[in-house]
Structures are given as structure tokens and as C-alpha cells.
PDB file of N, CA and C in Angstrom:
ATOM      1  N   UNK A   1       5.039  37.325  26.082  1.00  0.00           N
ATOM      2  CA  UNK A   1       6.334  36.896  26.584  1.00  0.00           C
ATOM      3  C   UNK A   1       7.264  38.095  26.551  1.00  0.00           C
ATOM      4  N   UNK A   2       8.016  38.361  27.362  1.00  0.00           N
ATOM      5  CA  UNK A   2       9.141  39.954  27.560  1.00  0.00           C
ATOM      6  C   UNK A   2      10.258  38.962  26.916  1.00  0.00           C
ATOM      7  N   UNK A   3      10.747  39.992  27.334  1.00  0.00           N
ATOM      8  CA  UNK A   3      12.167  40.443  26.488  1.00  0.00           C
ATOM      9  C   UNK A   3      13.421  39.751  27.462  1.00  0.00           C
ATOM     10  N   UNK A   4      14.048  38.668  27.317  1.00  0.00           N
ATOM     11  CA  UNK A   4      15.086  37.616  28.059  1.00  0.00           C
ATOM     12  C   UNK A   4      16.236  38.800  28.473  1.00  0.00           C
ATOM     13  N   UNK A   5      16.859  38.415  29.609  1.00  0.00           N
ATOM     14  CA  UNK A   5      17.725  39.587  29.745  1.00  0.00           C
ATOM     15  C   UNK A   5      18.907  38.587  30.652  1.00  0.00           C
ATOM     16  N   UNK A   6      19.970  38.288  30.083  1.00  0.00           N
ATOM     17  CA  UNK A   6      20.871  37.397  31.023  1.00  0.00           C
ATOM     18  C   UNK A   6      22.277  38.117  31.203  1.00  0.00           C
ATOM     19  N   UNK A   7      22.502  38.075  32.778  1.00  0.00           N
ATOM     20  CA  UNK A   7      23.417  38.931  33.395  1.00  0.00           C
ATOM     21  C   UNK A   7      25.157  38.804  32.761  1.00  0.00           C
ATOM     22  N   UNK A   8      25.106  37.447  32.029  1.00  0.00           N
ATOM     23  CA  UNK A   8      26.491  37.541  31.535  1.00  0.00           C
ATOM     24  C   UNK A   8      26.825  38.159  30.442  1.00  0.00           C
ATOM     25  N   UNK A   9      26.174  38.549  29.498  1.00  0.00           N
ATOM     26  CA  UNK A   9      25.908  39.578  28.236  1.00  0.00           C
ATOM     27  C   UNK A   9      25.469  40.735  28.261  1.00  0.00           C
ATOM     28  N   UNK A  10      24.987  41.050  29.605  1.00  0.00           N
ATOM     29  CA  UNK A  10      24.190  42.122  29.620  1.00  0.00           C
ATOM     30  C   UNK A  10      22.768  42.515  28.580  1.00  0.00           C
ATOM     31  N   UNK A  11      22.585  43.257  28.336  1.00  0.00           N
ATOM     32  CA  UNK A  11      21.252  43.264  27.235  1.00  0.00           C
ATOM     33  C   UNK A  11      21.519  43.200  26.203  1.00  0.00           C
ATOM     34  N   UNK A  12      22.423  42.430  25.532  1.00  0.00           N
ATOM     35  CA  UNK A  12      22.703  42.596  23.914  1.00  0.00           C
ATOM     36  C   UNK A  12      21.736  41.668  23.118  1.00  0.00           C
ATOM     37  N   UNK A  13      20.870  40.436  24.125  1.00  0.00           N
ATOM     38  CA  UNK A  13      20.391  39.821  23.191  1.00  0.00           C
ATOM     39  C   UNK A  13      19.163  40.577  23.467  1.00  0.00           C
ATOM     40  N   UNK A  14      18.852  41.185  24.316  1.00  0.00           N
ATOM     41  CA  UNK A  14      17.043  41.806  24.230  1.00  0.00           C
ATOM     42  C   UNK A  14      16.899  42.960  23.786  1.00  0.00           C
ATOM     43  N   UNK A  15      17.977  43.702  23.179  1.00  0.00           N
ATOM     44  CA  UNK A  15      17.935  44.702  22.505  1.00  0.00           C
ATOM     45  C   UNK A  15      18.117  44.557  20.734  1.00  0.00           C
ATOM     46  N   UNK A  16      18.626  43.298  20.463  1.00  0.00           N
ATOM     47  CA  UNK A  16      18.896  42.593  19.560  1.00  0.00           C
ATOM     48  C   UNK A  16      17.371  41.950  19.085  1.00  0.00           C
ATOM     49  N   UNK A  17      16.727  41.749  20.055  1.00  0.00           N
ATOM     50  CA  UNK A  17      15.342  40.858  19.752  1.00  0.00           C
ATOM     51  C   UNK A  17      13.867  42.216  19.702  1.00  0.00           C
ATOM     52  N   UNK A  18      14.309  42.568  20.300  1.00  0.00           N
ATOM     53  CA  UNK A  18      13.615  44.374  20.347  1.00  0.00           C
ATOM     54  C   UNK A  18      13.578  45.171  19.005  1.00  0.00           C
ATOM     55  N   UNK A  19      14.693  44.806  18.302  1.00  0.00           N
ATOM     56  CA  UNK A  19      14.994  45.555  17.001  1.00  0.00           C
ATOM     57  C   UNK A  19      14.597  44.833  15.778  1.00  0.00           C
ATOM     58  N   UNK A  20      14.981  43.758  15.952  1.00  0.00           N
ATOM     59  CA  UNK A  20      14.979  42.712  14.790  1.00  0.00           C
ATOM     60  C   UNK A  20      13.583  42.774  13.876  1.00  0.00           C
ATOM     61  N   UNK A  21      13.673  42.955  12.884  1.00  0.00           N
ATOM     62  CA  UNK A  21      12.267  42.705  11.748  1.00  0.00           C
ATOM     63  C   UNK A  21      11.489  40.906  11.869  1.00  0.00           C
ATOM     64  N   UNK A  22      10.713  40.955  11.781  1.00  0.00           N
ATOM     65  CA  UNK A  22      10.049  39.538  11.677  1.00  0.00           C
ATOM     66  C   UNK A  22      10.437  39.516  10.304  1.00  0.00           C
ATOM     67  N   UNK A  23      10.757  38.432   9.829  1.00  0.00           N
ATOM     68  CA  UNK A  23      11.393  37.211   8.887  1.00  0.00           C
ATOM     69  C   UNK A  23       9.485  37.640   7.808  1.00  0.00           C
ATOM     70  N   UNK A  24       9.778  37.925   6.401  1.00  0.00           N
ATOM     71  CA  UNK A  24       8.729  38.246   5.131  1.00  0.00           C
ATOM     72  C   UNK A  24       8.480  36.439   5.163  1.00  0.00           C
ATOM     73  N   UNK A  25       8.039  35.772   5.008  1.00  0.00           N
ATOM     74  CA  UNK A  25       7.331  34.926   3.566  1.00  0.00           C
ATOM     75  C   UNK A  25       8.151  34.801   2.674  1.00  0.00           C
ATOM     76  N   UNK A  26       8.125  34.216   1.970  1.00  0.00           N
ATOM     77  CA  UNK A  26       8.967  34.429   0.479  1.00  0.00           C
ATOM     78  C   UNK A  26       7.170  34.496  -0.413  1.00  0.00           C
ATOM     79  N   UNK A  27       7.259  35.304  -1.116  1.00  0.00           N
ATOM     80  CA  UNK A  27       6.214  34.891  -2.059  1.00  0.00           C
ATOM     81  C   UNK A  27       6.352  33.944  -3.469  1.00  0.00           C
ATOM     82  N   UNK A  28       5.494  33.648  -3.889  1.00  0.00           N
ATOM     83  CA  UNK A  28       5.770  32.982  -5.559  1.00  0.00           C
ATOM     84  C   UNK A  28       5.800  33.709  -6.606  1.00  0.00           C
ATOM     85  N   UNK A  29       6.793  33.560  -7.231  1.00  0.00           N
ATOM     86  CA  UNK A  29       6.442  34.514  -8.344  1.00  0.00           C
ATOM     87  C   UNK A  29       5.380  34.447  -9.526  1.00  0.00           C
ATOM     88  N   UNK A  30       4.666  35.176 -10.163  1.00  0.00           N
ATOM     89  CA  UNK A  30       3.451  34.648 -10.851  1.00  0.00           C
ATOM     90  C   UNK A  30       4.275  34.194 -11.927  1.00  0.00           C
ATOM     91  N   UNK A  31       5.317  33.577 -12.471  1.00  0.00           N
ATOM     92  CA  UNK A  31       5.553  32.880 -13.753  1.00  0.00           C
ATOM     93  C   UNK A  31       5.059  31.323 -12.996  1.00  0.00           C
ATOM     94  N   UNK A  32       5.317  31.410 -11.832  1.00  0.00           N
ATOM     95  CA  UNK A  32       5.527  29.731 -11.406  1.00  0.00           C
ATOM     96  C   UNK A  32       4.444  29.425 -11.250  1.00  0.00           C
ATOM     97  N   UNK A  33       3.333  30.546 -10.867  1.00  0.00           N
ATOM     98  CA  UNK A  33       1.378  30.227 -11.010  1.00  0.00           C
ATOM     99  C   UNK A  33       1.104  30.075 -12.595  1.00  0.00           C
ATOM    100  N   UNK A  34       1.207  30.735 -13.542  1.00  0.00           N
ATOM    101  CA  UNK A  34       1.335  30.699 -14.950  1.00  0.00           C
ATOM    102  C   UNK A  34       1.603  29.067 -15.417  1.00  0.00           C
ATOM    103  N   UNK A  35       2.721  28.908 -14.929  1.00  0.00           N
ATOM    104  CA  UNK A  35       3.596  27.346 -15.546  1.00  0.00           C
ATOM    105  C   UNK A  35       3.074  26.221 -14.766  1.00  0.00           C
ATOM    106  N   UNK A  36       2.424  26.251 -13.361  1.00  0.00           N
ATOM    107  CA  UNK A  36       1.321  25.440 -12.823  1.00  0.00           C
ATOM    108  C   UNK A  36       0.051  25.633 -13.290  1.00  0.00           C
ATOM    109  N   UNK A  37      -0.431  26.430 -13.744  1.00  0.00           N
ATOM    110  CA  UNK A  37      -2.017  26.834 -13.914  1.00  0.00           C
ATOM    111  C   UNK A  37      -1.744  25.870 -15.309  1.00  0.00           C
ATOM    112  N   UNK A  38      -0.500  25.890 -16.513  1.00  0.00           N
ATOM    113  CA  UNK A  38      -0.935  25.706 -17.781  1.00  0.00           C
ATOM    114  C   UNK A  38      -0.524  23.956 -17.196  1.00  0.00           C
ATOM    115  N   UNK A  39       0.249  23.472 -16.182  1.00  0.00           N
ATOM    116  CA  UNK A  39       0.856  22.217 -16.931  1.00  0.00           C
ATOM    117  C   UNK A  39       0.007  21.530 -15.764  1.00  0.00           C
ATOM    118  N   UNK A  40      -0.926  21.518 -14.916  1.00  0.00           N
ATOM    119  CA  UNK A  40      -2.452  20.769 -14.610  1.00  0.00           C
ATOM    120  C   UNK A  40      -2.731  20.118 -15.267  1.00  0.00           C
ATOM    121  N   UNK A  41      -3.556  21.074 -16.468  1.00  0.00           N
ATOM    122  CA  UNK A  41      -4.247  20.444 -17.058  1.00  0.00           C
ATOM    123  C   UNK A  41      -4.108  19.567 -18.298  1.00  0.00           C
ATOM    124  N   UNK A  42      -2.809  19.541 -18.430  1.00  0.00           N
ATOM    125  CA  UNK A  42      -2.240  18.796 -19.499  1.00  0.00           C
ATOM    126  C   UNK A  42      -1.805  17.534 -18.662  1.00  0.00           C
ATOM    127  N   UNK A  43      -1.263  17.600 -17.893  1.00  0.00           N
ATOM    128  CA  UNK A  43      -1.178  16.207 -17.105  1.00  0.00           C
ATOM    129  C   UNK A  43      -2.181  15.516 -16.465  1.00  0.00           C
ATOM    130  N   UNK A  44      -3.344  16.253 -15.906  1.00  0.00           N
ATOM    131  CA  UNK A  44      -4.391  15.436 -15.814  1.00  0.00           C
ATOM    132  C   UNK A  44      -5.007  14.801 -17.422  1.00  0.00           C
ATOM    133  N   UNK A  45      -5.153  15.601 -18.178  1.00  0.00           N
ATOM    134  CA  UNK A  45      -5.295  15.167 -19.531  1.00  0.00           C
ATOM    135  C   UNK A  45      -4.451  13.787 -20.379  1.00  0.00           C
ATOM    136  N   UNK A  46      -3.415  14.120 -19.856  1.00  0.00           N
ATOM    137  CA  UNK A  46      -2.516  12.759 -20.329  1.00  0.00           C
ATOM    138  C   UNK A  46      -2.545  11.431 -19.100  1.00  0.00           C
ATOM    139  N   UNK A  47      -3.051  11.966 -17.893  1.00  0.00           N
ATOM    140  CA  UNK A  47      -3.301  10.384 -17.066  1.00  0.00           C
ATOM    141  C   UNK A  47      -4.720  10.150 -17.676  1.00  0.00           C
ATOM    142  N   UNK A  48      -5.523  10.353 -18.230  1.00  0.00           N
ATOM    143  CA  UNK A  48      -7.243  10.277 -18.474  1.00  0.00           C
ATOM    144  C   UNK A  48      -6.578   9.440 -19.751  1.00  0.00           C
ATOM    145  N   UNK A  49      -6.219   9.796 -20.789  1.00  0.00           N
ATOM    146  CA  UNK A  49      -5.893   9.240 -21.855  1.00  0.00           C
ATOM    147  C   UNK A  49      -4.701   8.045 -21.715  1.00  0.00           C
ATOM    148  N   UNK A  50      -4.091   7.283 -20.829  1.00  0.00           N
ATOM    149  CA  UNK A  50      -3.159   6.714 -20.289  1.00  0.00           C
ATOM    150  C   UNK A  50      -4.216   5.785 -20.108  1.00  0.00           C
ATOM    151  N   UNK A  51      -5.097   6.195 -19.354  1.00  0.00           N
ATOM    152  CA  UNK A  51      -5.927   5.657 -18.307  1.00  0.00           C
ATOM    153  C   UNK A  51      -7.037   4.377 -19.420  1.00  0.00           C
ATOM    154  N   UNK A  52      -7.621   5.496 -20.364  1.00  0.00           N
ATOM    155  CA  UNK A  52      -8.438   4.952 -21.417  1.00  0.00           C
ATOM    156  C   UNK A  52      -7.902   3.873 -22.352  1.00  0.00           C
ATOM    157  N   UNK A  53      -6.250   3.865 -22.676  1.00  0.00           N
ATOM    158  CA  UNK A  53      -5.690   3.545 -23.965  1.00  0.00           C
ATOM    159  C   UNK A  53      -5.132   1.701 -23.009  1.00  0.00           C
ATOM    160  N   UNK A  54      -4.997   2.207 -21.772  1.00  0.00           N
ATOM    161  CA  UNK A  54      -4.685   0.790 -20.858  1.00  0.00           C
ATOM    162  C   UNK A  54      -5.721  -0.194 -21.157  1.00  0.00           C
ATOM    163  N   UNK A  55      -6.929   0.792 -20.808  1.00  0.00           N
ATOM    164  CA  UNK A  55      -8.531  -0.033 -20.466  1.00  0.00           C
ATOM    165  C   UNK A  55      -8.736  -0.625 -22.139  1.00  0.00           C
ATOM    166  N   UNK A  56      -8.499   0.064 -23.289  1.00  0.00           N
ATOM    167  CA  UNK A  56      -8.416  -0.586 -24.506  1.00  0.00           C
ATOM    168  C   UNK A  56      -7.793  -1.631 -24.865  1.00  0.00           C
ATOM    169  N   UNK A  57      -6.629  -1.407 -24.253  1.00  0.00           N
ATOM    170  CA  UNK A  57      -5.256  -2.430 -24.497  1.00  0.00           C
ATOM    171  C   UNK A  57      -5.612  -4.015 -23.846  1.00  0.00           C
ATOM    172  N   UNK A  58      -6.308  -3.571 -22.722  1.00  0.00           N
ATOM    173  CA  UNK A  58      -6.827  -4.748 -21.944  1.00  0.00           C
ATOM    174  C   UNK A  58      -7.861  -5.945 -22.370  1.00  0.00           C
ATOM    175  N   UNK A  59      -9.054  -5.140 -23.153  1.00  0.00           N
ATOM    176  CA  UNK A  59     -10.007  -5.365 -23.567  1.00  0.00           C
ATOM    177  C   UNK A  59     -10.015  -6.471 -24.861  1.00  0.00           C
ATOM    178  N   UNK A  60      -8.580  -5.422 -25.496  1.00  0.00           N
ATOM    179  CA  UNK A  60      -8.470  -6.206 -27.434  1.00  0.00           C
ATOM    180  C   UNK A  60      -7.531  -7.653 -26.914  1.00  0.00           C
ATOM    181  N   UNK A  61      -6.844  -7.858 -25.703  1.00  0.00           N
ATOM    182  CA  UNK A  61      -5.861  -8.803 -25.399  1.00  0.00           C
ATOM    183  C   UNK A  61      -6.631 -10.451 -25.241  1.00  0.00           C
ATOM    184  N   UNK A  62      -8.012  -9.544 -24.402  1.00  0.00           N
ATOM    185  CA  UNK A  62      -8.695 -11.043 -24.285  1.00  0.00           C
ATOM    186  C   UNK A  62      -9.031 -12.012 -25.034  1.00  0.00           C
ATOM    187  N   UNK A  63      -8.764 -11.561 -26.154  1.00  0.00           N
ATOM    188  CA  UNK A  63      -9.198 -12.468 -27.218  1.00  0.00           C
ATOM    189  C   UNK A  63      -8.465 -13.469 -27.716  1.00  0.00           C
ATOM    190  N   UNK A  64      -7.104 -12.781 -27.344  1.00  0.00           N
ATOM    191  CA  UNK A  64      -5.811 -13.632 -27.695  1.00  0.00           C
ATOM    192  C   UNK A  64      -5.743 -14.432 -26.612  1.00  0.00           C
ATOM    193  N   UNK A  65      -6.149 -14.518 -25.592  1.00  0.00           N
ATOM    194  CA  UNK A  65      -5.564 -15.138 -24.413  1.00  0.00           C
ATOM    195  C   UNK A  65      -5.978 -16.869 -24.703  1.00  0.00           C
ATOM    196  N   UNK A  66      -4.832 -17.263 -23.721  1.00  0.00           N
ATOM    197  CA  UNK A  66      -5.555 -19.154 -24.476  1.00  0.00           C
ATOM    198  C   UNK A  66      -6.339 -19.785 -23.148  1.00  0.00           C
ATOM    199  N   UNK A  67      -7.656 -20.103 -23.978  1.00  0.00           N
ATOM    200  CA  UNK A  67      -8.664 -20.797 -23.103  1.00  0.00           C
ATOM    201  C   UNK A  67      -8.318 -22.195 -23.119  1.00  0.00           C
ATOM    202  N   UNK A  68      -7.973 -22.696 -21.985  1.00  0.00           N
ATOM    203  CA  UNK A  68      -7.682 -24.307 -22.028  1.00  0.00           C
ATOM    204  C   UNK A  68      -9.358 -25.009 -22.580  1.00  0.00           C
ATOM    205  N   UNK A  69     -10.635 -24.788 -21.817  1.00  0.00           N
ATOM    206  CA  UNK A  69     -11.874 -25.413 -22.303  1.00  0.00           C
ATOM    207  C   UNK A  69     -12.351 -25.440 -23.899  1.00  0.00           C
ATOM    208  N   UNK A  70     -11.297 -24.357 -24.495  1.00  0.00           N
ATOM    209  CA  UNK A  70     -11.800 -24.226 -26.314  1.00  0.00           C
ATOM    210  C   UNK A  70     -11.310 -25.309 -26.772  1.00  0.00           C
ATOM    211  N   UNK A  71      -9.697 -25.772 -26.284  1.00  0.00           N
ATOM    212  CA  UNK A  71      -8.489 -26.552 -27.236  1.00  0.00           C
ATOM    213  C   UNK A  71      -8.415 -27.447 -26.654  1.00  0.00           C
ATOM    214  N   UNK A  72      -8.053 -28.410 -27.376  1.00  0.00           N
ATOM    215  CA  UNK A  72      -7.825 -30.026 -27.018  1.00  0.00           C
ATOM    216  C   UNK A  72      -6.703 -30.188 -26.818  1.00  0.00           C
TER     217      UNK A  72
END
């Protein structure tokens, strides 16, 4: 694609677009890979154990629950 050239400005915008740097990326800084790399695996770790202590919680409840066919 060239370079736009419109007669009421004359060339200020295609000399303007001619010059201009392309726009960097921003990069990440490595503290914020550091502070993701460590807090993964601690949060997958605490949904696994969330996960287990539910499935326990569930398990010890049934016992309490009231069976109409036991009681009169």
C-alpha cells in the first residue's frame, strides 16, 4: 500500500507516515513471570485440596441425613 497524499494538506500526512517508528510491544517484566510462575501452583494446589475436603464433607453428611424408610 503507498503512501496517501491529499491535495488539501499537501504531504504532511505521507511524510508524517514515512517517518513514523512502528509502535514496540510492551514487554513483561520478569518479576510478573516470577509472581505467575510461583502463584500457579499454589492455587491449583488449593482448588485440589478445596476440591478433596468438599468430597469429604459430602461423604461424612450422609449419615446424618434423615431416611424416612428407617423411622416411624
Amino acid at each position: 500500500m503507498g503512501l496517501l497524499t491529499y491535495p488539501e494538506c499537501g504531504n504532511d500526512v505521507s511524510e508524517r507516515a514515512a517517518t513514523a517508528r512502528p509502535k514496540q510491544s510492551r514487554k513483561i517484566h520478569p518479576i510478573t513471570w516470577i509472581v505467575a510462575a510461583a502463584l500457579i501452583p499454589i492455587l491449583v494446589w488449593d482448588v485440589r485440596q478445596t476440591v478433596r475436603e468438599s468430597k469429604s464433607h459430602s461423604t461424612s453428611n450422609e449419615a446424618f441425613r434423615f431416611h424416612p424408610d428407617t423411622r416411624q
